[in-house]
Protein backbone atom coordinates (compact mmCIF):
# COMPACT_ATOMS: atom_id res chain seq x y z
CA UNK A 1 -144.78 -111.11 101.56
CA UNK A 2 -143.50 -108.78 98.92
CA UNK A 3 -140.51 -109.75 96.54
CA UNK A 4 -137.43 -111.45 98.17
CA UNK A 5 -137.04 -109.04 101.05
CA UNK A 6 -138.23 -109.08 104.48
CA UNK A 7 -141.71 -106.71 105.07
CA UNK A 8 -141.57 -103.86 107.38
CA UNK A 9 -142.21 -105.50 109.76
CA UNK A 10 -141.82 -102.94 112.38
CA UNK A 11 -145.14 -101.91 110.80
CA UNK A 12 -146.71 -105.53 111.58
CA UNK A 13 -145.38 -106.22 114.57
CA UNK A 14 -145.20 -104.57 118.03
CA UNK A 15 -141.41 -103.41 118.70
CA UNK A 16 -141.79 -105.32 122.65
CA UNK A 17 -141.72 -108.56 120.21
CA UNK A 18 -139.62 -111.07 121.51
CA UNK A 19 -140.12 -114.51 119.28
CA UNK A 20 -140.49 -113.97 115.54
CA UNK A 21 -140.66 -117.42 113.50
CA UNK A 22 -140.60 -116.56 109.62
CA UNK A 23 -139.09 -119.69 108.49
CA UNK A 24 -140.27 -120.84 104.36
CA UNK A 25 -141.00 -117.74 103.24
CA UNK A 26 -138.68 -116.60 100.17
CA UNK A 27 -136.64 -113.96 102.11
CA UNK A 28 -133.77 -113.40 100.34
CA UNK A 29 -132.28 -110.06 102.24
CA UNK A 30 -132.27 -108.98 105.52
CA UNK A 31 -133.65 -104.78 105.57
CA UNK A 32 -131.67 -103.05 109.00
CA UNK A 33 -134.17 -100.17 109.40
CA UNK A 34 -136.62 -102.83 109.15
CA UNK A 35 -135.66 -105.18 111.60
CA UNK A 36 -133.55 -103.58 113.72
CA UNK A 37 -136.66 -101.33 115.48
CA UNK A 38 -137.52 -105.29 117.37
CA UNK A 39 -135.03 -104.51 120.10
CA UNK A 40 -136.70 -106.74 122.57
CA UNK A 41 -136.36 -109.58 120.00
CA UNK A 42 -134.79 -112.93 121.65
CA UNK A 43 -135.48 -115.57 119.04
CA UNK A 44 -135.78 -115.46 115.52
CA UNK A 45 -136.51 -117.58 113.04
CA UNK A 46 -135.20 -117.30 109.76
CA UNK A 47 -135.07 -120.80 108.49
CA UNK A 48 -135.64 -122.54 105.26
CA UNK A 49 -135.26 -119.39 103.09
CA UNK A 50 -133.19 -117.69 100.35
CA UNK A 51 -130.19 -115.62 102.70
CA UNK A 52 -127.05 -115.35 101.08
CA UNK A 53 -125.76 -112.60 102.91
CA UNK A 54 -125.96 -111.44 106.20
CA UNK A 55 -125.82 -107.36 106.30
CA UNK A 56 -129.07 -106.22 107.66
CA UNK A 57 -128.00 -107.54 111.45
CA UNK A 58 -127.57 -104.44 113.84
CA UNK A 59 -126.46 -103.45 117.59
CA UNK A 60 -129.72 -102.81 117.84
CA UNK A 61 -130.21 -106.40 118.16
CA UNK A 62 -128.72 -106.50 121.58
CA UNK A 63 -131.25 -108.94 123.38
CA UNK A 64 -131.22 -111.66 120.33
CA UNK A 65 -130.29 -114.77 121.75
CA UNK A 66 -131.22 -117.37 119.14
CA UNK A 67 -130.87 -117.03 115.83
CA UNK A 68 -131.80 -120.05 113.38
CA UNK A 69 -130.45 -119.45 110.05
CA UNK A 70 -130.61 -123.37 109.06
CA UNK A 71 -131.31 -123.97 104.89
CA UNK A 72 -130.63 -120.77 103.62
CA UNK A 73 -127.68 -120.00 100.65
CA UNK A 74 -125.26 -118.72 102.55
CA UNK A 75 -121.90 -119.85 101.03
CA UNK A 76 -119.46 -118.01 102.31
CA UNK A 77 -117.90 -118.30 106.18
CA UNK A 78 -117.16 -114.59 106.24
CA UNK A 79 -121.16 -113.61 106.21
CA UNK A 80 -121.00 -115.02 109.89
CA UNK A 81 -118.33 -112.44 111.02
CA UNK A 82 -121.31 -109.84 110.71
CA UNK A 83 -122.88 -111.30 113.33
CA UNK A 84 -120.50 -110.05 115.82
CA UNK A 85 -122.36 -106.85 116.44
CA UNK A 86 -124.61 -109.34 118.19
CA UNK A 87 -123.43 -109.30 121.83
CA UNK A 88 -126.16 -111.61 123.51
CA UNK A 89 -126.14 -114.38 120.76
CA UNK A 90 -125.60 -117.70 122.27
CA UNK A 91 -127.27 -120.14 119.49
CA UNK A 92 -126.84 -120.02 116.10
CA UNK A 93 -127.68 -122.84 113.86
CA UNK A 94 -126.57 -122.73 110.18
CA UNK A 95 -126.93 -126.01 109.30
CA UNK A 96 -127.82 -126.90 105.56
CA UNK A 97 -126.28 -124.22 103.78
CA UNK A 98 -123.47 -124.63 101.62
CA UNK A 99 -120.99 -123.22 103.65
CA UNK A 100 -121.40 -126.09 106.10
């Protein structure tokens, strides 16, 4: 990986996608052109990195189910509320960052 910042990874990965694990792997941000061309994506894994905020989440995200967000920075309860343009999410797990 690059910097802080999540690859393109609509360039390394198929858009029909629907598990992504990239848990431990320094990403700090969240890129929406980048991730939001997965729209078949149902799980994804974003644990045990540096996420403070939570902007690059899309509509275009409308089959994500699970989304495990556990260990990152995220310190403030508000980040959450961006979440809501997630319509399908029934599990998210932010356990072990310091808003919780």
């Amino acid at each position: 990986m690059r910097g802080n910042y999540l690859p393109d990874i609509s360039g390394n990965y198929p858009p029909t996608i629907e598990n992504l694990y990239l848990a431990e792997n320094r990403i700090s941000k969240i890129i929406p052109n980048d991730i939001s061309k997965l729209v078949n994506l149902k799980i994804l894994h974003l644990r045990d990195n540096h996420i403070r905020k939570l902007n690059g989440f899309t509509g275009y995200l409308e089959n994500l189910t699970y989304l495990n967000l556990r260990q990152n920075k995220i310190n403030k309860f508000r980040q959450f509320r961006k979440l809501k343009c997630l319509p399908n999410l029934e599990t998210l797990i932010v356990m072990q960052n310091p808003v919780a």
